[in-house]
N, C-alpha and C. Protein backbone atom coordinates (compact mmCIF):
# COMPACT_ATOMS: atom_id res chain seq x y z
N UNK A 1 -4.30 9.13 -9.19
CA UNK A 1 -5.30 8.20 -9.59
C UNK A 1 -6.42 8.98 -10.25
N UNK A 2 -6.81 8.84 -10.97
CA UNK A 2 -8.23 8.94 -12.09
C UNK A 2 -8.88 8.08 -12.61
N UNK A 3 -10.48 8.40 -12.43
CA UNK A 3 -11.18 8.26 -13.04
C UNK A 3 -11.33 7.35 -14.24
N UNK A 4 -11.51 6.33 -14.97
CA UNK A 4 -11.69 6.10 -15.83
C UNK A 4 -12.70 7.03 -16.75
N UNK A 5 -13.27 7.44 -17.63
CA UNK A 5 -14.25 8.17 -18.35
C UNK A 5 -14.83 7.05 -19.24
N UNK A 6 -14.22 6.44 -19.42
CA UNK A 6 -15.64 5.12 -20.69
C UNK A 6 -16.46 4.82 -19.43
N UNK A 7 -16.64 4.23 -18.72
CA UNK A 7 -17.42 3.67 -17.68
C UNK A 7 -17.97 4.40 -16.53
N UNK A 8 -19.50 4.68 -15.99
CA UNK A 8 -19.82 5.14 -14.67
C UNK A 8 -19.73 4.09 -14.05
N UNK A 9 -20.41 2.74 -13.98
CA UNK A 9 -20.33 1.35 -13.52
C UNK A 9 -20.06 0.33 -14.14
N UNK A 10 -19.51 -0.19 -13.61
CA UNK A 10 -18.27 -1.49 -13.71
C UNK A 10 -19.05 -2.83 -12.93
N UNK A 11 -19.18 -4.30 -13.74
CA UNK A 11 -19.31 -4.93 -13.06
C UNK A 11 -18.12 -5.59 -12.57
N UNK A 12 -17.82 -6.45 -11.10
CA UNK A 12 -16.85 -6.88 -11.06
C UNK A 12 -16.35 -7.92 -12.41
N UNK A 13 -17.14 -8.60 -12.81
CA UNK A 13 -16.81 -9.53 -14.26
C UNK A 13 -16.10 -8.10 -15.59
N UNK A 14 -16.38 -7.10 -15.69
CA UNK A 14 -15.81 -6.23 -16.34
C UNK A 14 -14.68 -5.78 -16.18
N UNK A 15 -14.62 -5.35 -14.59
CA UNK A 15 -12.94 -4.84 -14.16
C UNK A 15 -11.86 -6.00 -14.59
N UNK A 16 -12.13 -7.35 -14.30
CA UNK A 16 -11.70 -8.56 -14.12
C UNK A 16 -11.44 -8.45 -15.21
N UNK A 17 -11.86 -8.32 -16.71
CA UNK A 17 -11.50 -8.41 -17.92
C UNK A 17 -10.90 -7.57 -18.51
N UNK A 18 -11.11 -6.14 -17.89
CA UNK A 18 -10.33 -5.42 -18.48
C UNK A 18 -9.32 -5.06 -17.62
N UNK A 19 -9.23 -4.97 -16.90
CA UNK A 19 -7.78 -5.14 -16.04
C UNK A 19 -6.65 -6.00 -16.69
N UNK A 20 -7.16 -7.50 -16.87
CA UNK A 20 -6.41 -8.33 -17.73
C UNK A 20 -5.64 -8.00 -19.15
N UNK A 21 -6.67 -7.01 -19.93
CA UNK A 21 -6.00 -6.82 -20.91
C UNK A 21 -5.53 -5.17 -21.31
N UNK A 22 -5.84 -4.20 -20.17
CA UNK A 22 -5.12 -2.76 -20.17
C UNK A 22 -4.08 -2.35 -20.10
N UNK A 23 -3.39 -3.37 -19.64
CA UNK A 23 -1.86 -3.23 -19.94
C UNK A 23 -1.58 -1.86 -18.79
N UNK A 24 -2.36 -1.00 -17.75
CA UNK A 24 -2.46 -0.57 -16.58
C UNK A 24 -3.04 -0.54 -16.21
N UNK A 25 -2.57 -0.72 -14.67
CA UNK A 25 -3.68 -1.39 -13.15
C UNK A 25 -4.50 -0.26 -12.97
N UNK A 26 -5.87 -0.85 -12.30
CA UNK A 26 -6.70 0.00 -11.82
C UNK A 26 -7.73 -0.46 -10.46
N UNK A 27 -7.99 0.40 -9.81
CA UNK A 27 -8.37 0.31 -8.72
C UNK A 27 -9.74 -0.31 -8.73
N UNK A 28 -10.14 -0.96 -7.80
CA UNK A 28 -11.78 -0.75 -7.80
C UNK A 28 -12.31 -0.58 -6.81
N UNK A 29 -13.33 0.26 -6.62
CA UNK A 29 -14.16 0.90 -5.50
C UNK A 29 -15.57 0.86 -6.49
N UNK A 30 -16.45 -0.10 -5.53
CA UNK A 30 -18.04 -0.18 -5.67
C UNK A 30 -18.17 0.42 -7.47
N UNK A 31 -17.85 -0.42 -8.12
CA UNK A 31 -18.45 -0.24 -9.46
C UNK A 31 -17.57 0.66 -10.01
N UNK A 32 -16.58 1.14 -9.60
CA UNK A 32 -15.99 2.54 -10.09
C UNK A 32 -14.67 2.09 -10.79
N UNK A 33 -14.03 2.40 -11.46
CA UNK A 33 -12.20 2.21 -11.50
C UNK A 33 -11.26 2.81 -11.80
N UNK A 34 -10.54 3.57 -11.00
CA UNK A 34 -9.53 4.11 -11.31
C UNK A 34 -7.93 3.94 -11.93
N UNK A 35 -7.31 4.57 -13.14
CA UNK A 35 -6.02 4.04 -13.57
C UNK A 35 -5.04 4.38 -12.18
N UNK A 36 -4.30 4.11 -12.16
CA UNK A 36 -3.03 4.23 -11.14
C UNK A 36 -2.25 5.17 -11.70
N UNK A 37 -2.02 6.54 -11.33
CA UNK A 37 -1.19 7.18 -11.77
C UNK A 37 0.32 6.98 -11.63
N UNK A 38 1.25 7.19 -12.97
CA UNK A 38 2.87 7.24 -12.70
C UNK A 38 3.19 7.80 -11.47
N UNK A 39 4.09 6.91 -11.32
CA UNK A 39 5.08 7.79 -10.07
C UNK A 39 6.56 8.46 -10.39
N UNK A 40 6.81 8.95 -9.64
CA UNK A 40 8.09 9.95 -9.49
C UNK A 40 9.23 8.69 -9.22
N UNK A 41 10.40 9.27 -9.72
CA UNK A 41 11.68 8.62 -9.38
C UNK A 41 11.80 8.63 -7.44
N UNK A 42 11.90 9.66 -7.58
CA UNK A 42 11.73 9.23 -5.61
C UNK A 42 10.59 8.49 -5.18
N UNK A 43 9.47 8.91 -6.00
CA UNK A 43 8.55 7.41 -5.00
C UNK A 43 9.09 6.36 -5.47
N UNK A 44 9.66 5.95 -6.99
CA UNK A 44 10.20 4.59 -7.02
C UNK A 44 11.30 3.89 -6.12
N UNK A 45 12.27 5.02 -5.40
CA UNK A 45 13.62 5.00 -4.95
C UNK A 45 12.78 5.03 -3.65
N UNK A 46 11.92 5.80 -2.89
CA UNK A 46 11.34 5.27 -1.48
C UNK A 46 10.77 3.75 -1.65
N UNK A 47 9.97 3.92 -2.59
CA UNK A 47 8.75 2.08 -2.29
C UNK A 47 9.91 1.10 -2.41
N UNK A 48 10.60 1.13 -3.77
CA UNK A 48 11.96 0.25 -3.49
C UNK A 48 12.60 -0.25 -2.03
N UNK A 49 12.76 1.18 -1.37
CA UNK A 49 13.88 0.73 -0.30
C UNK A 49 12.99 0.03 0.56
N UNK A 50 11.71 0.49 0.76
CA UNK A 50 11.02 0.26 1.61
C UNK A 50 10.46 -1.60 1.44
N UNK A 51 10.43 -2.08 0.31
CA UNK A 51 10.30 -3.16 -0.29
C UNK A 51 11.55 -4.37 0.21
N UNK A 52 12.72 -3.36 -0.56
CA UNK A 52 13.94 -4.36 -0.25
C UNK A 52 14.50 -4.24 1.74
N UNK A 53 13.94 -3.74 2.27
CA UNK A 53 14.36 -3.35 3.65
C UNK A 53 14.03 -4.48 3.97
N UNK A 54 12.36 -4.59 3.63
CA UNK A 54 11.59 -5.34 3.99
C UNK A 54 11.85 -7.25 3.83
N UNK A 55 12.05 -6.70 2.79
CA UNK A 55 12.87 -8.17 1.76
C UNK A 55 13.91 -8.84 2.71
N UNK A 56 14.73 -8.30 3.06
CA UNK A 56 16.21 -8.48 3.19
C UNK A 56 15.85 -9.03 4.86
N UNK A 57 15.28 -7.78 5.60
CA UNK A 57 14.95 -8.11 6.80
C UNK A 57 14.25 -9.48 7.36
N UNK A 58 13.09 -9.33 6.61
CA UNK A 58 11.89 -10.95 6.66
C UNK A 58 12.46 -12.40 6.39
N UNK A 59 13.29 -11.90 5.30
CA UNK A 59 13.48 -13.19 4.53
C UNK A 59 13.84 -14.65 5.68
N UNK A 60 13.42 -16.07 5.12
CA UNK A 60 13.62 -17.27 6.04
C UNK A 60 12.42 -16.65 7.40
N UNK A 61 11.59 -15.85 7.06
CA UNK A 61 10.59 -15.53 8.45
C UNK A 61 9.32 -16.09 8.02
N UNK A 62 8.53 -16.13 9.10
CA UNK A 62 6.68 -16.28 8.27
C UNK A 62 6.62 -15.04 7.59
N UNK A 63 6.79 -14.00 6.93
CA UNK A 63 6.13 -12.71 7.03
C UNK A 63 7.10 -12.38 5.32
N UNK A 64 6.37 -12.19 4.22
CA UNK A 64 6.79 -11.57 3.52
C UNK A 64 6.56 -10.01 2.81
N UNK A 65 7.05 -9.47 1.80
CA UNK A 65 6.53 -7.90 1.50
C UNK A 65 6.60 -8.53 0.19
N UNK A 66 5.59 -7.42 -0.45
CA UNK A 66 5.33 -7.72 -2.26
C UNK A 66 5.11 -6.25 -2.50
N UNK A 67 5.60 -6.36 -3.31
CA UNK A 67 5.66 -4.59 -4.61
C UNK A 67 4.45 -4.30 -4.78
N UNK A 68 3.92 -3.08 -5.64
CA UNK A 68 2.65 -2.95 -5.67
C UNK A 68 2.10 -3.90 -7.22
N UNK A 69 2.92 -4.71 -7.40
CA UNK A 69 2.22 -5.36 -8.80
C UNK A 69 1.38 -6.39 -7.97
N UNK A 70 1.37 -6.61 -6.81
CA UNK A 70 0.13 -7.25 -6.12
C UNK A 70 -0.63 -6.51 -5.37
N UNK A 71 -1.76 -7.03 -5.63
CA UNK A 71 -3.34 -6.53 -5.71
C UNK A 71 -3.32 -7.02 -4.55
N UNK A 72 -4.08 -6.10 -3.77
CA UNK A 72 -5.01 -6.48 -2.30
C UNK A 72 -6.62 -6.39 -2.70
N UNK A 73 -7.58 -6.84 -1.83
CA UNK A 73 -8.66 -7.06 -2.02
C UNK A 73 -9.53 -7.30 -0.67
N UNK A 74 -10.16 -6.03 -0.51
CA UNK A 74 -11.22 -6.18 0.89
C UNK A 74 -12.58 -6.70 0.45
N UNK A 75 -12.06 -8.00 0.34
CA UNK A 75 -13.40 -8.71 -0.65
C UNK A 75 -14.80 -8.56 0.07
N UNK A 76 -15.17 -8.43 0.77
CA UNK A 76 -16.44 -8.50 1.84
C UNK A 76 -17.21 -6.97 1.01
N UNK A 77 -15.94 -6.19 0.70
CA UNK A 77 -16.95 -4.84 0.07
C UNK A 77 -16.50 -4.95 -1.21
N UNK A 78 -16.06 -5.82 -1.93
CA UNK A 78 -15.84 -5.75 -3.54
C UNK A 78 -14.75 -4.42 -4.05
N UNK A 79 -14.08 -3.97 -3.06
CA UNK A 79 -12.96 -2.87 -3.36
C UNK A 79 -11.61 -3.70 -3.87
N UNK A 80 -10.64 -3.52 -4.55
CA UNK A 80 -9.65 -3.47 -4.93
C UNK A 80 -8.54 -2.56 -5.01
N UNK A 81 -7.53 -3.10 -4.30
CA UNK A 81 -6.21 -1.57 -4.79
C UNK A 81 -5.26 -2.74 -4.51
N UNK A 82 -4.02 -1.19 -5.19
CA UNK A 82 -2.78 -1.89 -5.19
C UNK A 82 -1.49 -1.17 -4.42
N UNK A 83 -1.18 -1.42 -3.15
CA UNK A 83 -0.64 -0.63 -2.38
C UNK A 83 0.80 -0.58 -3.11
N UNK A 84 1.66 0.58 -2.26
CA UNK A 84 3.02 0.36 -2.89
C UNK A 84 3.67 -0.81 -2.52
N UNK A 85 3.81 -0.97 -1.29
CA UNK A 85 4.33 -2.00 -0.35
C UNK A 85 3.04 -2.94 0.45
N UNK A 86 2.96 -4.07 0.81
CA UNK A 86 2.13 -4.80 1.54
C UNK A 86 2.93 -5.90 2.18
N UNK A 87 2.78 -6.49 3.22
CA UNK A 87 3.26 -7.77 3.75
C UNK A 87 2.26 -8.60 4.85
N UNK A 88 2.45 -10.06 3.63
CA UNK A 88 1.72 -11.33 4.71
C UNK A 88 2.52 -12.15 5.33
N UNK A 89 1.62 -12.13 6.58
CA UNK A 89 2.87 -13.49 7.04
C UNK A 89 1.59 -14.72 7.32
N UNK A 90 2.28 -15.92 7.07
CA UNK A 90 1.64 -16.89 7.08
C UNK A 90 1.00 -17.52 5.73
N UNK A 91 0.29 -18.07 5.53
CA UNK A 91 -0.30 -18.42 4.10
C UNK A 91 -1.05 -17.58 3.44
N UNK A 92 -0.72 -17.16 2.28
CA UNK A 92 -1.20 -16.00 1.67
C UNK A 92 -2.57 -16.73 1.14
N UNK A 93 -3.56 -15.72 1.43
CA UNK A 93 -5.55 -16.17 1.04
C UNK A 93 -5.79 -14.96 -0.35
N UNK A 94 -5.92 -15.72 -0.89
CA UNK A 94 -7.03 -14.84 -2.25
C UNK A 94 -8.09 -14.74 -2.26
N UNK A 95 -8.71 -13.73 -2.84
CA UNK A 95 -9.73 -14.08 -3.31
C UNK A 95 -10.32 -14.26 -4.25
N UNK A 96 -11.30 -15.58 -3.96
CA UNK A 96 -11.81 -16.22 -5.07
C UNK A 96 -11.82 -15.52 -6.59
N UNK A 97 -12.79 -14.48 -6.56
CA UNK A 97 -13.16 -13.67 -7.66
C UNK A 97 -11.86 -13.42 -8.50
N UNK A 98 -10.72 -12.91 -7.64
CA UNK A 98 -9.69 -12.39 -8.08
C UNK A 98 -8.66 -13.20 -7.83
N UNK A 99 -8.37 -14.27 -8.11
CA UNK A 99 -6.89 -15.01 -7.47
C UNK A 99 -5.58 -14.06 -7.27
N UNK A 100 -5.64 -13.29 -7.51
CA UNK A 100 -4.13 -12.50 -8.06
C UNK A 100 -4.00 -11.52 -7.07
N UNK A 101 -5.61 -11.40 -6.28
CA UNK A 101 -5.44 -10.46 -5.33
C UNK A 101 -5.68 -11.17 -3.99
N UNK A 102 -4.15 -10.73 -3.08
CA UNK A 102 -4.66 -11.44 -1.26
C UNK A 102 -5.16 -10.51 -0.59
N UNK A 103 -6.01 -10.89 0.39
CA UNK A 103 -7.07 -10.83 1.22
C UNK A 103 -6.60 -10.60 2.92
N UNK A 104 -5.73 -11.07 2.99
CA UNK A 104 -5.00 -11.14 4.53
C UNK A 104 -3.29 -10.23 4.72
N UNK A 105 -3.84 -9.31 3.95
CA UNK A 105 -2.19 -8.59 4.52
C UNK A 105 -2.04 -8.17 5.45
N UNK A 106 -0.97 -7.79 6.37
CA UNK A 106 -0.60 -7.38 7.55
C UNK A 106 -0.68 -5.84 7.84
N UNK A 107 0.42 -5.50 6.83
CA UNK A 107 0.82 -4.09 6.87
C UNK A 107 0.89 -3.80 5.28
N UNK A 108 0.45 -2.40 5.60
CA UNK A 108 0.62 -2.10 4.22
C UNK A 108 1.10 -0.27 4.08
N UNK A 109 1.75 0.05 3.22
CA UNK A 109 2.41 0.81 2.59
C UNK A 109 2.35 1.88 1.64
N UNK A 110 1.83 3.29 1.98
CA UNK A 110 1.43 4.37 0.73
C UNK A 110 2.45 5.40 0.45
N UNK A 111 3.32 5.37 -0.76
CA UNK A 111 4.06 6.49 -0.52
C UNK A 111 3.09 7.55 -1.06
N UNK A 112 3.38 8.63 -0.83
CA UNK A 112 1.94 9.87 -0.70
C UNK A 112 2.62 10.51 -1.82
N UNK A 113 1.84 10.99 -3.00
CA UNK A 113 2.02 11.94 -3.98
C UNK A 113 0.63 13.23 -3.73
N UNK A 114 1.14 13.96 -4.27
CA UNK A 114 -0.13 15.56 -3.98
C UNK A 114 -0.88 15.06 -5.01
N UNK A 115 -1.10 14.09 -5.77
CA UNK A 115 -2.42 14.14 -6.25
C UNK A 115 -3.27 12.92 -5.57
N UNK A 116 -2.60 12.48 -4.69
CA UNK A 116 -3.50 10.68 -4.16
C UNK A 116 -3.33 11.36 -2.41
N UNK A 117 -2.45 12.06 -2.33
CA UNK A 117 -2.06 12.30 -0.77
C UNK A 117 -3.52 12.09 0.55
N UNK A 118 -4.37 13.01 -0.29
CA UNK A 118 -6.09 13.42 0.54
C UNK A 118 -6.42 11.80 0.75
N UNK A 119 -6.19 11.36 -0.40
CA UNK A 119 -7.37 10.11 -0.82
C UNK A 119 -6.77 9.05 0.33
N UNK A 120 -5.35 8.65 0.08
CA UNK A 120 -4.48 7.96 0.69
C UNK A 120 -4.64 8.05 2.13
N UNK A 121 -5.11 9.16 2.55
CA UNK A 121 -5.03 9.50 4.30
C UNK A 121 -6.18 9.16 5.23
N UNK A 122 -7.17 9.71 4.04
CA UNK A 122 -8.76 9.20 4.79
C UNK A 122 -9.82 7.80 3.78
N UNK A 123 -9.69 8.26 2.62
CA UNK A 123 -10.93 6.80 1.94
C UNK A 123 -10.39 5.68 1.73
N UNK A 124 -8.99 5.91 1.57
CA UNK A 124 -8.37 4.42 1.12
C UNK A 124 -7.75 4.10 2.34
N UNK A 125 -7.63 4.80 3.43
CA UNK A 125 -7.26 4.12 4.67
C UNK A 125 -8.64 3.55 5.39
N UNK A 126 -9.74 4.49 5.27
CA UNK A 126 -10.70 3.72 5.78
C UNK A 126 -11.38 2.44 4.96
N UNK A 127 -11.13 2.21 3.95
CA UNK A 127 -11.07 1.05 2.90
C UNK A 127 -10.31 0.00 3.47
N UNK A 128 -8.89 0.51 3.85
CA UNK A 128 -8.18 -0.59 4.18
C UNK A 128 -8.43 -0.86 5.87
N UNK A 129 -8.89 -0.42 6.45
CA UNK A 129 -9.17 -0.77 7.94
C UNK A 129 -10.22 -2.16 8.35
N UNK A 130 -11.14 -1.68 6.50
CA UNK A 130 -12.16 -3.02 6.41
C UNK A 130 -11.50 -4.19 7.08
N UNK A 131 -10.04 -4.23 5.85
CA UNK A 131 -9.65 -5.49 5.80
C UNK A 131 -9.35 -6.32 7.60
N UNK A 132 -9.65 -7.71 7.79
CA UNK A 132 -9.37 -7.73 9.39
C UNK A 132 -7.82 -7.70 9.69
N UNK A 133 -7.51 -8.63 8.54
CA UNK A 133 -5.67 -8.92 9.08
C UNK A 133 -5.08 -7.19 9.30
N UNK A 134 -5.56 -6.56 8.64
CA UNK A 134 -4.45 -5.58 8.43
C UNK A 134 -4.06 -4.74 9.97
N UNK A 135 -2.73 -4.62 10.17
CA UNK A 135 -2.74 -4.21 11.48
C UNK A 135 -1.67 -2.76 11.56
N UNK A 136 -1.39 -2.34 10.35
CA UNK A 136 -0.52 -1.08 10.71
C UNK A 136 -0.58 -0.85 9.05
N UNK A 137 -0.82 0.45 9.33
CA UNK A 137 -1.11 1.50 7.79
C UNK A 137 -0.23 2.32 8.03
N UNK A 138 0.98 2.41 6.85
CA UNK A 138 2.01 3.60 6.98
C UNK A 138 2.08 4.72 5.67
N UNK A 139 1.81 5.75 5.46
CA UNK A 139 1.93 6.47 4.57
C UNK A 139 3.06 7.50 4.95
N UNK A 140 3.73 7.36 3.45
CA UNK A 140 5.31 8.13 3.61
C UNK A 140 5.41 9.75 2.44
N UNK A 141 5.72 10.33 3.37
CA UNK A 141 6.17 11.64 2.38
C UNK A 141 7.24 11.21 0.99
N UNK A 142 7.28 12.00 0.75
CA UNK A 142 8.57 12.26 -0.81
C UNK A 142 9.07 13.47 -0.74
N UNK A 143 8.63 14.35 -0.18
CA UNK A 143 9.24 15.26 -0.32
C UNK A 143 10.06 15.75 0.71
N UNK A 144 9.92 15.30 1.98
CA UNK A 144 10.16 15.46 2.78
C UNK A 144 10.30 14.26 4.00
N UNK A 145 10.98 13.88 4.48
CA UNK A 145 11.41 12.95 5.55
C UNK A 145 10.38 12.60 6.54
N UNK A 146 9.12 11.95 6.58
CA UNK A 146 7.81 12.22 7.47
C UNK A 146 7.33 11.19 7.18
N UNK A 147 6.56 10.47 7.84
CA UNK A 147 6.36 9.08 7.97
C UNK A 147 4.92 8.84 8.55
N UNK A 148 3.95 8.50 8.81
CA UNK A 148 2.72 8.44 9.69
C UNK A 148 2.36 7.10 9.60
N UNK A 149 2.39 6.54 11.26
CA UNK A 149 2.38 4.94 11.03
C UNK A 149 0.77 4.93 12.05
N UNK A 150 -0.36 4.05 11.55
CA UNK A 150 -1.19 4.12 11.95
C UNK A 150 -1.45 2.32 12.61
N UNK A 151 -1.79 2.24 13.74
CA UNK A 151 -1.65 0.54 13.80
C UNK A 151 -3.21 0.21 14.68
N UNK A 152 -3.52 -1.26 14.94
CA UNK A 152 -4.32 -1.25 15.16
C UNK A 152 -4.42 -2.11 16.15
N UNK A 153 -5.05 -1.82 17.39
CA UNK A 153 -4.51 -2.32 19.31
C UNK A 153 -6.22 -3.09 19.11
N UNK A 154 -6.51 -3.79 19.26
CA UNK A 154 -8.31 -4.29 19.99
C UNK A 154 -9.01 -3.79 19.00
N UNK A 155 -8.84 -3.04 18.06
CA UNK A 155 -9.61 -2.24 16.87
C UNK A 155 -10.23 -1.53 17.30
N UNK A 156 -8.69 -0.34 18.23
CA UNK A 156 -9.18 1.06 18.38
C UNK A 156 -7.52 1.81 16.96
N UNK A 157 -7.84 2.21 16.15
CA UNK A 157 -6.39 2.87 16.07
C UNK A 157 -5.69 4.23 16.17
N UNK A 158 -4.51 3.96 15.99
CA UNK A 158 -4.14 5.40 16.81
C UNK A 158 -2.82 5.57 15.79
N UNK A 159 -2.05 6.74 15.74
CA UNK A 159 -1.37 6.90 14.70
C UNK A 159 0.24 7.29 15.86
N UNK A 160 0.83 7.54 14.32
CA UNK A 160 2.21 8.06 15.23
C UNK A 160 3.07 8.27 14.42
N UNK A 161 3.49 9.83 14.44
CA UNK A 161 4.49 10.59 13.27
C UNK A 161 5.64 10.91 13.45
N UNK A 162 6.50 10.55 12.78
CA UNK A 162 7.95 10.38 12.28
C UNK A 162 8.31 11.75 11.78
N UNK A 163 9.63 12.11 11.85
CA UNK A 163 9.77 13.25 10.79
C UNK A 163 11.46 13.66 11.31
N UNK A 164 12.16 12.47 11.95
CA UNK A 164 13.77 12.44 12.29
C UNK A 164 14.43 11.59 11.09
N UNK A 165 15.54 11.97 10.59
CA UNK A 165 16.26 10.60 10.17
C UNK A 165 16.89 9.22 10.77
N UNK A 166 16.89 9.83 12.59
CA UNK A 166 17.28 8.64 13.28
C UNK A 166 15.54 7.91 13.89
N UNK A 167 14.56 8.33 13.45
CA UNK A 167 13.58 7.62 13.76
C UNK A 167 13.23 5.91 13.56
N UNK A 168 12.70 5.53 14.29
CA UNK A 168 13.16 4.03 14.38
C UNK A 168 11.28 3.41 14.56
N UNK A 169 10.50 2.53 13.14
CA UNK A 169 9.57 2.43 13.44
C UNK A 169 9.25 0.62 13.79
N UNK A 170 8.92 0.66 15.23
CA UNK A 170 8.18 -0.79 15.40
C UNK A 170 6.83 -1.28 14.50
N UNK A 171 7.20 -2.48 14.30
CA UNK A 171 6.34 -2.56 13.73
C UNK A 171 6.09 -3.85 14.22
N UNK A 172 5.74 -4.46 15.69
CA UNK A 172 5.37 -6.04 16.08
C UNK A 172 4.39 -6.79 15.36
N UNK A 173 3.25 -6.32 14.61
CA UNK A 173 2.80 -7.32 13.63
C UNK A 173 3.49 -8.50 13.23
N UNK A 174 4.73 -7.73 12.56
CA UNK A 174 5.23 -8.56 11.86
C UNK A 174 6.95 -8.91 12.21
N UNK A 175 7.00 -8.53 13.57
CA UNK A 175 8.29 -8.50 14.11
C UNK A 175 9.27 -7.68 13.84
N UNK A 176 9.53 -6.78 13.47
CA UNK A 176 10.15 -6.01 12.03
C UNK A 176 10.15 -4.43 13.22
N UNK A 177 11.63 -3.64 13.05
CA UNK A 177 11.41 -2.51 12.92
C UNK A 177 12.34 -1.69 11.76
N UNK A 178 11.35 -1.02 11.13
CA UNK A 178 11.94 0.13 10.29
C UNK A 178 12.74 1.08 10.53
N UNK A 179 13.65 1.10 9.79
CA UNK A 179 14.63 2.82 10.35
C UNK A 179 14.41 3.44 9.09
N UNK A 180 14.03 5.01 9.42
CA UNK A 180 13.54 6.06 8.68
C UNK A 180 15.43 6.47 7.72
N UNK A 181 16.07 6.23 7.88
CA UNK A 181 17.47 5.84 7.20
C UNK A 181 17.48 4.90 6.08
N UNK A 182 16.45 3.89 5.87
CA UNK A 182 16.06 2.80 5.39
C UNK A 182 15.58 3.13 4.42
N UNK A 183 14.88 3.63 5.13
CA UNK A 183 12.94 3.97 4.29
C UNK A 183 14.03 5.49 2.61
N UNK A 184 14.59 5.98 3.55
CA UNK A 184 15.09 7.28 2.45
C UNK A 184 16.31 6.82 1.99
N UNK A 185 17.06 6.07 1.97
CA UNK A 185 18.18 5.50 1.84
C UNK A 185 18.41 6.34 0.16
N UNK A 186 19.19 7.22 -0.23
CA UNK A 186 19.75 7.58 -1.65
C UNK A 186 18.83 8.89 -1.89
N UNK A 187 17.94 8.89 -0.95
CA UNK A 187 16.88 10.22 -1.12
C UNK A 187 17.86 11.68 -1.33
N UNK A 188 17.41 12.38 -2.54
CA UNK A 188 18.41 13.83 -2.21
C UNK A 188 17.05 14.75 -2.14
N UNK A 189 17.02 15.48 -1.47
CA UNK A 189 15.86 16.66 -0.99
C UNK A 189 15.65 17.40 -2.41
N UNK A 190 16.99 17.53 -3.39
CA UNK A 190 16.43 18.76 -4.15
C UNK A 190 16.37 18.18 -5.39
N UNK A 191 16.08 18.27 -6.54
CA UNK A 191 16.64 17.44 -7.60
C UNK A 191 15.83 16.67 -8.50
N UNK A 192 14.90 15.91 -7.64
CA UNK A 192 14.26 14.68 -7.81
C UNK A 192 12.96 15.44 -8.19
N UNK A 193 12.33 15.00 -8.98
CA UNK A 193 10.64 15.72 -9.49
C UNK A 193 9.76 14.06 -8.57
């Protein structure tokens, strides 16, 4: 993720317009906006599986998953992002400002690249903690088989790291458990940039 350089501040009526017509997504944090950097064939081949797991599993449930072409929005602080993976269950809420972006996701989903990895672990997780629904933050390696599922009990949270292929992640939010088999499904360790 970077920086935009035309802009130091952004009004939300600005992002809103130019988002619409940039033809790539960008983040927003307090006046700021960042492009979304490309991803790697393995993050496409992780968020995928992790998407369709999700897909396949939920489906006919309250609880769905959406790709990252949907926007989340911790509207109370005017931030915007677009996770890889997210899932609502129940009636999906927008917000106003932004229709396109929901407001009530459950769980949500970072596959970690070395240039977002820092950001992904501490500002944009504490960004996403704003949100109330959200109840389990998972950020996933690529390079390596490792998983860190962070969830949230009374709104104390506490984390918990993966790093087996037979690892098996609960996830009661949303009824759902993940197998780390799932999550890497076609993954080859060497190969892949």
């Amino acid at each position: 993720m970077a920086a935009n350089p035309q802009h130091h501040h952004w009004t939300l009526e600005q992002y809103v317009e130019y988002e619409r017509h940039a033809g790539l997504r960008h983040e927003y944090i307090d006046g700021h906006i960042y492009a979304m950097t490309g991803g790697t064939i393995r993050h496409g081949i992780i968020s995928g599986n992790i998407f369709a797991t999700l897909f396949n599993g939920l489906r006919r449930g309250p609880c769905r998953p959406y790709n990252t072409d949907v926007g989340i929005s911790a509207q109370t602080r005017r931030k915007y992002f677009y996770p890889d993976v997210s899932v609502v269950c129940g009636e999906i809420e927008v917000d106003p400002a932004l229709p396109e972006r929901i407001t009530n996701p459950m769980v949500l989903f970072e596959v970690l690249s070395s240039g977002t990895e820092d950001y992904d672990k501490t500002t944009k997780f504490a960004y996403y903690k704003l949100i109330p629904s959200v109840q389990d933050y998972l950020t996933v390696e690529q390079d390596r088989p490792a998983l860190t599922h962070y969830t949230r009990q009374d709104q104390v949270w506490s984390s918990t790291e993966y790093s087996t292929m037979s690892d098996q992640i609960a996830l009661p939010s949303i009824g759902f458990t993940l197998l780390m088999t799932d999550v890497y499904l076609d993954i080859t360790w060497e190969g892949l940039l």
